[in-house]
C-alpha atoms as a PDB file:
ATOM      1  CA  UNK A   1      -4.671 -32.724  -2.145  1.00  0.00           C
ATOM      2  CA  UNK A   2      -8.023 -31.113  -0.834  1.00  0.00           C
ATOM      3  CA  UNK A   3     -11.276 -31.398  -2.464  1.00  0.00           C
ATOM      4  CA  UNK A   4     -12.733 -28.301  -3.976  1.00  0.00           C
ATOM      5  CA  UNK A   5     -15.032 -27.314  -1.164  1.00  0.00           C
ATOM      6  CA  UNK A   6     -12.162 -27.676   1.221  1.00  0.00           C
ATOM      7  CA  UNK A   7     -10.043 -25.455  -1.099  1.00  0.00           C
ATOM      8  CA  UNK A   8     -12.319 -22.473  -0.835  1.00  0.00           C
ATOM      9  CA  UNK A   9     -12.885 -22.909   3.015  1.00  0.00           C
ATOM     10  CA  UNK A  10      -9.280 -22.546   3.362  1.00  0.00           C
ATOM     11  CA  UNK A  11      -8.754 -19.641   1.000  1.00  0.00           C
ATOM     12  CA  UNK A  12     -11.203 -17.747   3.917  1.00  0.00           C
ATOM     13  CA  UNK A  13      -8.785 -18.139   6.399  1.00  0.00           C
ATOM     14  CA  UNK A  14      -5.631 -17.112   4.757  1.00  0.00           C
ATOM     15  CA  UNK A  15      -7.656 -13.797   4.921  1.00  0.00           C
ATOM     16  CA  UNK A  16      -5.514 -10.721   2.953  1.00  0.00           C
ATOM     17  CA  UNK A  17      -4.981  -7.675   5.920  1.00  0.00           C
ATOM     18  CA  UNK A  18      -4.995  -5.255   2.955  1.00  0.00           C
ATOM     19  CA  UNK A  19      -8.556  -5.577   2.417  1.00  0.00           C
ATOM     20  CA  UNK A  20      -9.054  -3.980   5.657  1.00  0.00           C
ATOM     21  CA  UNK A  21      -6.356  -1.499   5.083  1.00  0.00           C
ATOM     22  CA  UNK A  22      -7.463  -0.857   1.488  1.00  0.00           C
ATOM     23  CA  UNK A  23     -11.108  -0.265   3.426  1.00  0.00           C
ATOM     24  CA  UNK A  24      -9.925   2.321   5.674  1.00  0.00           C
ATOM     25  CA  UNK A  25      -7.853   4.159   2.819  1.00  0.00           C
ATOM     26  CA  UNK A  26     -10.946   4.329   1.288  1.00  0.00           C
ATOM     27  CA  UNK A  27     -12.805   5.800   3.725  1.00  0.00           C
ATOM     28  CA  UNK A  28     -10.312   8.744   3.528  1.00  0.00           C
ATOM     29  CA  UNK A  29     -11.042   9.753  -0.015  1.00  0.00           C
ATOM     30  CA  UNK A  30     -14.944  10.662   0.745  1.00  0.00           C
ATOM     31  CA  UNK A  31     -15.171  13.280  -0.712  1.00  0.00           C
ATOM     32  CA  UNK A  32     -13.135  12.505  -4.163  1.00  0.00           C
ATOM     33  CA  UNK A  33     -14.489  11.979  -7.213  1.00  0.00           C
ATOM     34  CA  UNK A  34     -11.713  10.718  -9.737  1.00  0.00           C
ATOM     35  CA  UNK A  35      -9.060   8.841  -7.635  1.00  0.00           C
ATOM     36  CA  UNK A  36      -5.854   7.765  -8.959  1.00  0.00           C
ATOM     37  CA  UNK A  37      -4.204   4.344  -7.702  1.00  0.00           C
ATOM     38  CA  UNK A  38      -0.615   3.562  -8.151  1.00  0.00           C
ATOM     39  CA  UNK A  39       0.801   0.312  -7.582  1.00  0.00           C
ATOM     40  CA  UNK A  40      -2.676  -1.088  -8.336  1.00  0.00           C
ATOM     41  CA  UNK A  41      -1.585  -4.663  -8.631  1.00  0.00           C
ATOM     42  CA  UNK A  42      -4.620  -7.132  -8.768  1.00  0.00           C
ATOM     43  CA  UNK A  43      -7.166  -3.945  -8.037  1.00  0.00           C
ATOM     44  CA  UNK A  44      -7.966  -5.326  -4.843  1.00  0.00           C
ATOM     45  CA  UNK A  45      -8.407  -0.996  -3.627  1.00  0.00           C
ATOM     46  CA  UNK A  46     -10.063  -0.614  -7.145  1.00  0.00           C
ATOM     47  CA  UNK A  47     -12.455  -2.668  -6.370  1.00  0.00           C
ATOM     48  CA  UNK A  48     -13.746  -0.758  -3.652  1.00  0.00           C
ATOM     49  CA  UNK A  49     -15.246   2.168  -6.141  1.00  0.00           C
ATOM     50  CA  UNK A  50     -14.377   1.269 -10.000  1.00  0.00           C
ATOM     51  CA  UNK A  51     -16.061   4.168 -11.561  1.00  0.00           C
ATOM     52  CA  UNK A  52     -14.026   6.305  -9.932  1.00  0.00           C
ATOM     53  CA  UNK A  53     -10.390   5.002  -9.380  1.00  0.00           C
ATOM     54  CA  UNK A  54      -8.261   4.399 -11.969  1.00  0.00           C
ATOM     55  CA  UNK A  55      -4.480   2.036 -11.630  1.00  0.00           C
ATOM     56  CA  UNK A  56      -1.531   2.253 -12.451  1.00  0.00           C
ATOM     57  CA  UNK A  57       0.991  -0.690 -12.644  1.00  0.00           C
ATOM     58  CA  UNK A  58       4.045  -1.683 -14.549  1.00  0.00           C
ATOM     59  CA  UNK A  59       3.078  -5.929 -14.350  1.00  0.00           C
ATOM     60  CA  UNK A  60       1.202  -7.132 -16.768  1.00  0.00           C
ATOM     61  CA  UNK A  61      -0.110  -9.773 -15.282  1.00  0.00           C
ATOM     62  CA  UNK A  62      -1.876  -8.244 -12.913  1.00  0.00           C
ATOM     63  CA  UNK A  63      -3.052  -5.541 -15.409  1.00  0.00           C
ATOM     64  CA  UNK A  64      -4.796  -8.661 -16.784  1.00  0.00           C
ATOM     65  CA  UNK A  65      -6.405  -9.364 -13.907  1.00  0.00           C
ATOM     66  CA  UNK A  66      -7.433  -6.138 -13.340  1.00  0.00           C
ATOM     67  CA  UNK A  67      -9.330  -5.678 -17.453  1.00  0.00           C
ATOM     68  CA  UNK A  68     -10.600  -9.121 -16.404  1.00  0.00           C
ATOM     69  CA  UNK A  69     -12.749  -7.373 -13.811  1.00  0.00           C
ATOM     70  CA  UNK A  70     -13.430  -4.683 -16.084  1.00  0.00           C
ATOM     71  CA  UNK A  71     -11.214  -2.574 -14.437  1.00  0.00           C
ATOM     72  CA  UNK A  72      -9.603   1.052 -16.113  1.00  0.00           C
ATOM     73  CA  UNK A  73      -6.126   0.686 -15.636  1.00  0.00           C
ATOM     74  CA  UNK A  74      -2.750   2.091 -17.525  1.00  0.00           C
ATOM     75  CA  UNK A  75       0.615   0.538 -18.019  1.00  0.00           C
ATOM     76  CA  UNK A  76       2.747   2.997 -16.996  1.00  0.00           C
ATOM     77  CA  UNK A  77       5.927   4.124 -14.732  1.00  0.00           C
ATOM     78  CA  UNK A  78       4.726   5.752 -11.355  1.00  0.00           C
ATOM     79  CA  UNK A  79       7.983   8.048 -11.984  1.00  0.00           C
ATOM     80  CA  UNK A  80       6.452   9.471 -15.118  1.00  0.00           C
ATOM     81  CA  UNK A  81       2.548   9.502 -14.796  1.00  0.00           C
ATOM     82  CA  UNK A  82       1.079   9.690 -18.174  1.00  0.00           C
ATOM     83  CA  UNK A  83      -1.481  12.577 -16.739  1.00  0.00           C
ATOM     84  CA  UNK A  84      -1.582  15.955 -17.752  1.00  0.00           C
ATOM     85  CA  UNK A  85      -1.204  18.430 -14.360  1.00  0.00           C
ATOM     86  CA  UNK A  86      -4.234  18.677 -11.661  1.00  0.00           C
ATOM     87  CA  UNK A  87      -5.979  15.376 -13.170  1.00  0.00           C
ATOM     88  CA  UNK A  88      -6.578  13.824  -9.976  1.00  0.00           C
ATOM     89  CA  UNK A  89      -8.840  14.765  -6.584  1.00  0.00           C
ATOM     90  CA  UNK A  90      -7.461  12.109  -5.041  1.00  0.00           C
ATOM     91  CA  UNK A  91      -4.083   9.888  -5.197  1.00  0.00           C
ATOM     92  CA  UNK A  92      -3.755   6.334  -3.457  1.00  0.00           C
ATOM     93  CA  UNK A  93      -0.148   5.337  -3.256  1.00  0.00           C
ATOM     94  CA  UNK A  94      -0.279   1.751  -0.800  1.00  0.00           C
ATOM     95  CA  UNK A  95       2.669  -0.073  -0.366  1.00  0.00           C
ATOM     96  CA  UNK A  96       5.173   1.274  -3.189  1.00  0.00           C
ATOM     97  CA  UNK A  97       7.414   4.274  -1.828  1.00  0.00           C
ATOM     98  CA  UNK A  98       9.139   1.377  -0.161  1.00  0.00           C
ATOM     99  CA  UNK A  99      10.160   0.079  -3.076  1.00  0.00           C
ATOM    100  CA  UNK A 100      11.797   3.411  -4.207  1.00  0.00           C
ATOM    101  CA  UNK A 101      15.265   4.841  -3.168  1.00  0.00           C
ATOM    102  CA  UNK A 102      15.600   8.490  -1.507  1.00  0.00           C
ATOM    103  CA  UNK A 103      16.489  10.101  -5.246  1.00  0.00           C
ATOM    104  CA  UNK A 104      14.067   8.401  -6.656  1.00  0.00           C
ATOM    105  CA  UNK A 105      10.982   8.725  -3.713  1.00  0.00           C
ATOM    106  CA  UNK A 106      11.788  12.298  -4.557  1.00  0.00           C
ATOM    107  CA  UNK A 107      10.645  12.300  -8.440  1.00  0.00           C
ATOM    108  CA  UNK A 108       7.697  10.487  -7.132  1.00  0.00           C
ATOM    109  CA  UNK A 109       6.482  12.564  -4.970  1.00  0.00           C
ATOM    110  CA  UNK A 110       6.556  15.357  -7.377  1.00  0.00           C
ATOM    111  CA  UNK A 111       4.901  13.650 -10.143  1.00  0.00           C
ATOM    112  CA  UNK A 112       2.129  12.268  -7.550  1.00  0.00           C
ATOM    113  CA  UNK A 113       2.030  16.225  -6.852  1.00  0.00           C
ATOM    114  CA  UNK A 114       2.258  16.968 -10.213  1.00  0.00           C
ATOM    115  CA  UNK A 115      -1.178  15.258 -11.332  1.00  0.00           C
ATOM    116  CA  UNK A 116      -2.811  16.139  -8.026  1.00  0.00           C
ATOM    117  CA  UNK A 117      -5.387  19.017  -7.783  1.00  0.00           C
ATOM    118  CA  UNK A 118      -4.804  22.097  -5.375  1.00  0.00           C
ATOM    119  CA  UNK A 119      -7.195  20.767  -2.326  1.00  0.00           C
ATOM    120  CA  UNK A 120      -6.902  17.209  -3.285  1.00  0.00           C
ATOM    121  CA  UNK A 121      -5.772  14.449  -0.979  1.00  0.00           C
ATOM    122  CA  UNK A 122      -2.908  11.846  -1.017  1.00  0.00           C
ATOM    123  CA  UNK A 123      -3.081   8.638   1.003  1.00  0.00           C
ATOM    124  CA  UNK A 124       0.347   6.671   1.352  1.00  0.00           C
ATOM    125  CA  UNK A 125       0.311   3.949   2.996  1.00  0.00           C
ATOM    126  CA  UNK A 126       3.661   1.575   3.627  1.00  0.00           C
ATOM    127  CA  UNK A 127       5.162  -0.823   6.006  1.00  0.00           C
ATOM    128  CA  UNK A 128       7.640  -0.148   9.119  1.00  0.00           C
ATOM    129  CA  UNK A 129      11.136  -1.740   9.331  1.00  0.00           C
ATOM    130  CA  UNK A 130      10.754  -5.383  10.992  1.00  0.00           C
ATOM    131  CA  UNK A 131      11.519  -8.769  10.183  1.00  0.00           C
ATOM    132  CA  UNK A 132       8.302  -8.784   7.927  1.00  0.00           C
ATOM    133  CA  UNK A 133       9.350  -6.070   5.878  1.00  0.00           C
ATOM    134  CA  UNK A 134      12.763  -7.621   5.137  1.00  0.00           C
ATOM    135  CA  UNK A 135      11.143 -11.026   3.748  1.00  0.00           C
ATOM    136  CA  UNK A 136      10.400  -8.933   0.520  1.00  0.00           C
ATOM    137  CA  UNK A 137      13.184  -9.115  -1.007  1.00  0.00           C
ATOM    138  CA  UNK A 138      11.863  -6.089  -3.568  1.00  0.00           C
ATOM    139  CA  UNK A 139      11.952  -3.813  -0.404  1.00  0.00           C
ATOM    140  CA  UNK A 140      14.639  -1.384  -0.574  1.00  0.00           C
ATOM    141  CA  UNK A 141      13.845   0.771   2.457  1.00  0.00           C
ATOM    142  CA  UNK A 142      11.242   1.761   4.712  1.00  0.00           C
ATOM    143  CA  UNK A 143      10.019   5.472   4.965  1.00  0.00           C
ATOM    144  CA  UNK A 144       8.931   6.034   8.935  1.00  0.00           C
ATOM    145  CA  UNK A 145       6.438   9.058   8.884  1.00  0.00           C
ATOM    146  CA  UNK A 146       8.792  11.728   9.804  1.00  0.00           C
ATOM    147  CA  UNK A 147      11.055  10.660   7.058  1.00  0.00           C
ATOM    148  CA  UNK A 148       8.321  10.862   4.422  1.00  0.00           C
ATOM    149  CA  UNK A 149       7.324  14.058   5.883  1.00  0.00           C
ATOM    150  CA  UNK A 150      10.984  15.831   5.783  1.00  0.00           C
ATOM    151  CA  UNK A 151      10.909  16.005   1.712  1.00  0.00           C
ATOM    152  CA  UNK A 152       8.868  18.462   2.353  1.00  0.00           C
ATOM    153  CA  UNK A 153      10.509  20.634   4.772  1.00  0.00           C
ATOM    154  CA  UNK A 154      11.817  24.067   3.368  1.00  0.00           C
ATOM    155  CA  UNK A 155      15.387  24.261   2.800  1.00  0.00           C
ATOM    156  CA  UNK A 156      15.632  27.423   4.561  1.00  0.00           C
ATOM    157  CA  UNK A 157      14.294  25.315   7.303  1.00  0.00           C
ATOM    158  CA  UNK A 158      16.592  22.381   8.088  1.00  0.00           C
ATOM    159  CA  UNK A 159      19.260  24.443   9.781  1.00  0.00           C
ATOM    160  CA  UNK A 160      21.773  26.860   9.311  1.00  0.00           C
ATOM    161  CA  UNK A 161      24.437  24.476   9.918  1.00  0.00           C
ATOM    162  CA  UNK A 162      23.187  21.560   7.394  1.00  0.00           C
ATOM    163  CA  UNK A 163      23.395  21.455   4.014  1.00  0.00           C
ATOM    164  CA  UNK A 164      19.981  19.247   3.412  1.00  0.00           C
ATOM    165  CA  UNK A 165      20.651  16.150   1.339  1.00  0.00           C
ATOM    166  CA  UNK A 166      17.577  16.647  -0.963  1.00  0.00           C
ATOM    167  CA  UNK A 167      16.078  20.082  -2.308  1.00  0.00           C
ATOM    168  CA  UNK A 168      12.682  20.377  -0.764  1.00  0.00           C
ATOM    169  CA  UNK A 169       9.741  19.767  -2.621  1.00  0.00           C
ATOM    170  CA  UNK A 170       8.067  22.899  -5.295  1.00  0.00           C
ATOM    171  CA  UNK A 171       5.140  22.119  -3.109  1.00  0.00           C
ATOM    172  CA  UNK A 172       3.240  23.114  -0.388  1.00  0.00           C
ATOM    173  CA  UNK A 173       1.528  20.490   1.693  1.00  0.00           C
ATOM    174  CA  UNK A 174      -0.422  20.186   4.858  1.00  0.00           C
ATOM    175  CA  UNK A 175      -0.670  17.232   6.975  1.00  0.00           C
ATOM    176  CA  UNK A 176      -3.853  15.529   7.919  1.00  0.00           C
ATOM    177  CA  UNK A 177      -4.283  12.430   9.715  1.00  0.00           C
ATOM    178  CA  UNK A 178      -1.724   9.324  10.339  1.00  0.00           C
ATOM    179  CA  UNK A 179      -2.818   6.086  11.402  1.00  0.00           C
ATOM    180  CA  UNK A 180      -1.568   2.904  12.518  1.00  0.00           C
ATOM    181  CA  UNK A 181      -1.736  -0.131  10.617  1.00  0.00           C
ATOM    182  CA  UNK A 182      -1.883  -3.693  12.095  1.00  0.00           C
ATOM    183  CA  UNK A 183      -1.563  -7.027  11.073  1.00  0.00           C
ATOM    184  CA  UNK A 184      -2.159 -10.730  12.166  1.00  0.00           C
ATOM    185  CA  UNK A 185       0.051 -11.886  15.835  1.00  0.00           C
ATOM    186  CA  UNK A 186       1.310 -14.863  14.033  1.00  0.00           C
ATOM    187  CA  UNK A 187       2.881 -14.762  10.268  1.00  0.00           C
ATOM    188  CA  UNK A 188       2.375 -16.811   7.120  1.00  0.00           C
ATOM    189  CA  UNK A 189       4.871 -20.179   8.260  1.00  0.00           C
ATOM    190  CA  UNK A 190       7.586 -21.022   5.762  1.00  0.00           C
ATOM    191  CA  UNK A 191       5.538 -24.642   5.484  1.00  0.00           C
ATOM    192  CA  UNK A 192       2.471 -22.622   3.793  1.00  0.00           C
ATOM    193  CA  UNK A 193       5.114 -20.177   1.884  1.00  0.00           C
ATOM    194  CA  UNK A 194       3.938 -21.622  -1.622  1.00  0.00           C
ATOM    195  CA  UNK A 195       0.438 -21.570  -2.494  1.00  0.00           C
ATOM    196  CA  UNK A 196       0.613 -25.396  -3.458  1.00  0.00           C
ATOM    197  CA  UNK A 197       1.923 -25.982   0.177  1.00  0.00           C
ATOM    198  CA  UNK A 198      -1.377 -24.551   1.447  1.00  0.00           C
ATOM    199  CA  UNK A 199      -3.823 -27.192  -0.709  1.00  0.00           C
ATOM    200  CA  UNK A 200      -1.411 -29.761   1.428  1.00  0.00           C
ATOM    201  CA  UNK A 201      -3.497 -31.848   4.265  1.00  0.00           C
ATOM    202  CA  UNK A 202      -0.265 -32.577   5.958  1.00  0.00           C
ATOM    203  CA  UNK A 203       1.319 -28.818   5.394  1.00  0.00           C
ATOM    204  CA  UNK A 204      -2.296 -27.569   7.323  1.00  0.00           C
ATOM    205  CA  UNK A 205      -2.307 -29.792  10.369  1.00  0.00           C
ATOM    206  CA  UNK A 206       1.345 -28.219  11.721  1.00  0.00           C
ATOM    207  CA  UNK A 207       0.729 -26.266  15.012  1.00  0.00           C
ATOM    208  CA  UNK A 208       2.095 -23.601  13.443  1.00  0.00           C
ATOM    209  CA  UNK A 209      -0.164 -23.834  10.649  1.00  0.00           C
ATOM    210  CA  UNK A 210      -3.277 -23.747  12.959  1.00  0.00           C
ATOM    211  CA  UNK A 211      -2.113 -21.167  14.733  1.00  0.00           C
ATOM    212  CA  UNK A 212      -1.398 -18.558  11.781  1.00  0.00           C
ATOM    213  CA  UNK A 213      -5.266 -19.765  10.759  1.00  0.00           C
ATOM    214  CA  UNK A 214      -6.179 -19.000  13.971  1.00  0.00           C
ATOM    215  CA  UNK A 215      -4.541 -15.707  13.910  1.00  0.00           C
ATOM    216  CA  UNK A 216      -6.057 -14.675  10.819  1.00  0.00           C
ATOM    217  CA  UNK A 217     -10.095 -15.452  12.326  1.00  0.00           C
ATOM    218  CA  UNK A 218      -8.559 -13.558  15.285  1.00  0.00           C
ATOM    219  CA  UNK A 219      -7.581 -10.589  12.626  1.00  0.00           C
ATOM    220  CA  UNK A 220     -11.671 -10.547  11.549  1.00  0.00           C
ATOM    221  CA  UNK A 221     -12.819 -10.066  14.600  1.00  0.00           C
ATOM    222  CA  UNK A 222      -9.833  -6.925  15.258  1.00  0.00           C
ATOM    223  CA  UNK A 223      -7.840  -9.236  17.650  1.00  0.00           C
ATOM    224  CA  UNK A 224      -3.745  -8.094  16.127  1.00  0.00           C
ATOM    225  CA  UNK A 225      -0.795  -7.748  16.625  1.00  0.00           C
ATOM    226  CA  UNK A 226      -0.136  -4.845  19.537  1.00  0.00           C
ATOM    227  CA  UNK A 227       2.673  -3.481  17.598  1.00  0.00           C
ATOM    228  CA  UNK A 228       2.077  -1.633  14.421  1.00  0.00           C
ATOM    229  CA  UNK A 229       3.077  -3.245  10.842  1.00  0.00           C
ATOM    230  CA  UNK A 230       3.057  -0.064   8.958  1.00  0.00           C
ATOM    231  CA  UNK A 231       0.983   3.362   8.794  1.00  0.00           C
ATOM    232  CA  UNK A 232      -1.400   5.357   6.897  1.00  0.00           C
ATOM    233  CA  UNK A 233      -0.627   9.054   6.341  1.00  0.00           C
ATOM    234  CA  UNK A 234      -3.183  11.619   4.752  1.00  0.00           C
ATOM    235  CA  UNK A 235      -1.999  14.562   3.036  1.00  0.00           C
ATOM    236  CA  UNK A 236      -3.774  17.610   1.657  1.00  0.00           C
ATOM    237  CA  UNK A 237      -2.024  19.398  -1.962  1.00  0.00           C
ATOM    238  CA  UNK A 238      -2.246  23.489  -0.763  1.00  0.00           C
END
């Protein structure tokens, strides 16, 4: 096992793309002041402002975590926010509608609506279907943007031929910005999978070990992957 020092060295290169990710949703919500995060796991996009975002999580664990920090956070099921209506200027959603089916995206959306203010802004960002996104086994289906975007085409919109499989959303929205997301060029190795592997002198010294550390310096400086991991969309409540 690796000393200490050696520990927190390597816990710099196994650097977290979400922190840039989180960053740039961030930047998006300028002009909020009481921001809503769902999913908030470890507050890792909390962080980034805590006196004005509040998460949302059902794990308790990383609820912990998040008080720990001194965090405000709420245990509580994304498909019935415990908000009254218009609470919100601003609604982070990163990395969860994946985790939802169709029927169920659906109630989301309209409770995310729900507690959302006329003018205010939703961020959603999620991953595109590749290898990656099947190696979470939690992931039940991804949502390209046109997809996310047709729950919210009119009924009396989708053809006078089709019957459309979902009733449009009771709201209006208006589309803002989408943006790419990218990632490292080489993934996480199944040697390092465990976090114990990663403490491991021989685990480290694999050439594919050195070259996902290598990837990840390469990911500071904005050398990534060509191909986009996932996107960021912005949308605006009317």
């Amino acid at each position: 096992m690796l000393n200490k020092k050696a520990q927190i060295f390597l816990k710099k290169l196994f650097y977290n793309p979400r922190t840039a990710w989180h960053k740039a949703n961030f930047n998006l919500f300028s002009d909020c002041k009481k921001i809503l995060d769902l999913g908030c796991g470890k507050g890792l996009f909390i962080g980034l402002a805590p006196g004005k975002i509040i998460g949302l999580d059902t794990n308790w664990l990383s609820l912990k975590e998040c008080k720990n920090e001194g965090y405000a956070v709420i245990k509580a099921d994304a498909l019935d926010l415990p908000f009254s209506d218009k609470s919100f200027d601003g609604i982070h959603c990163a990395d969860l509608i994946e985790h939802f089916s169709p029927p169920d995206l659906r109630r989301l959306l309209i409770e995310i609506f729900r507690v959302l203010k006329v003018g205010g802004f939703l961020v959603i960002a999620t991953p595109l279907s590749s290898k990656m996104f099947w190696d979470d086994a939690s992931h039940l289906r991804p949502y390209p943007p046109k997809a996310l975007l047709s729950y919210f085409i009119p009924d009396s919109s989708k053809g006078e031929e089709t019957q459309p499989t979902y009733e449009s959303l009771p709201y209006r929205v208006k589309f803002v910005k989408l943006m790419w997301r990218h990632t490292q060029f080489y993934q996480l190795p199944l040697c390092l999978f465990f976090n114990h592997d990663r403490m491991r002198l021989g685990k480290l010294i694999r050439p594919s070990s050195l070259l996902f550390m290598f990837s990840n310096l390469a990911f500071r400086l904005k050398i990534r992957h060509p191909n986009p991991e996932g996107y960021i969309i912005l949308l605006q409540k009317l």
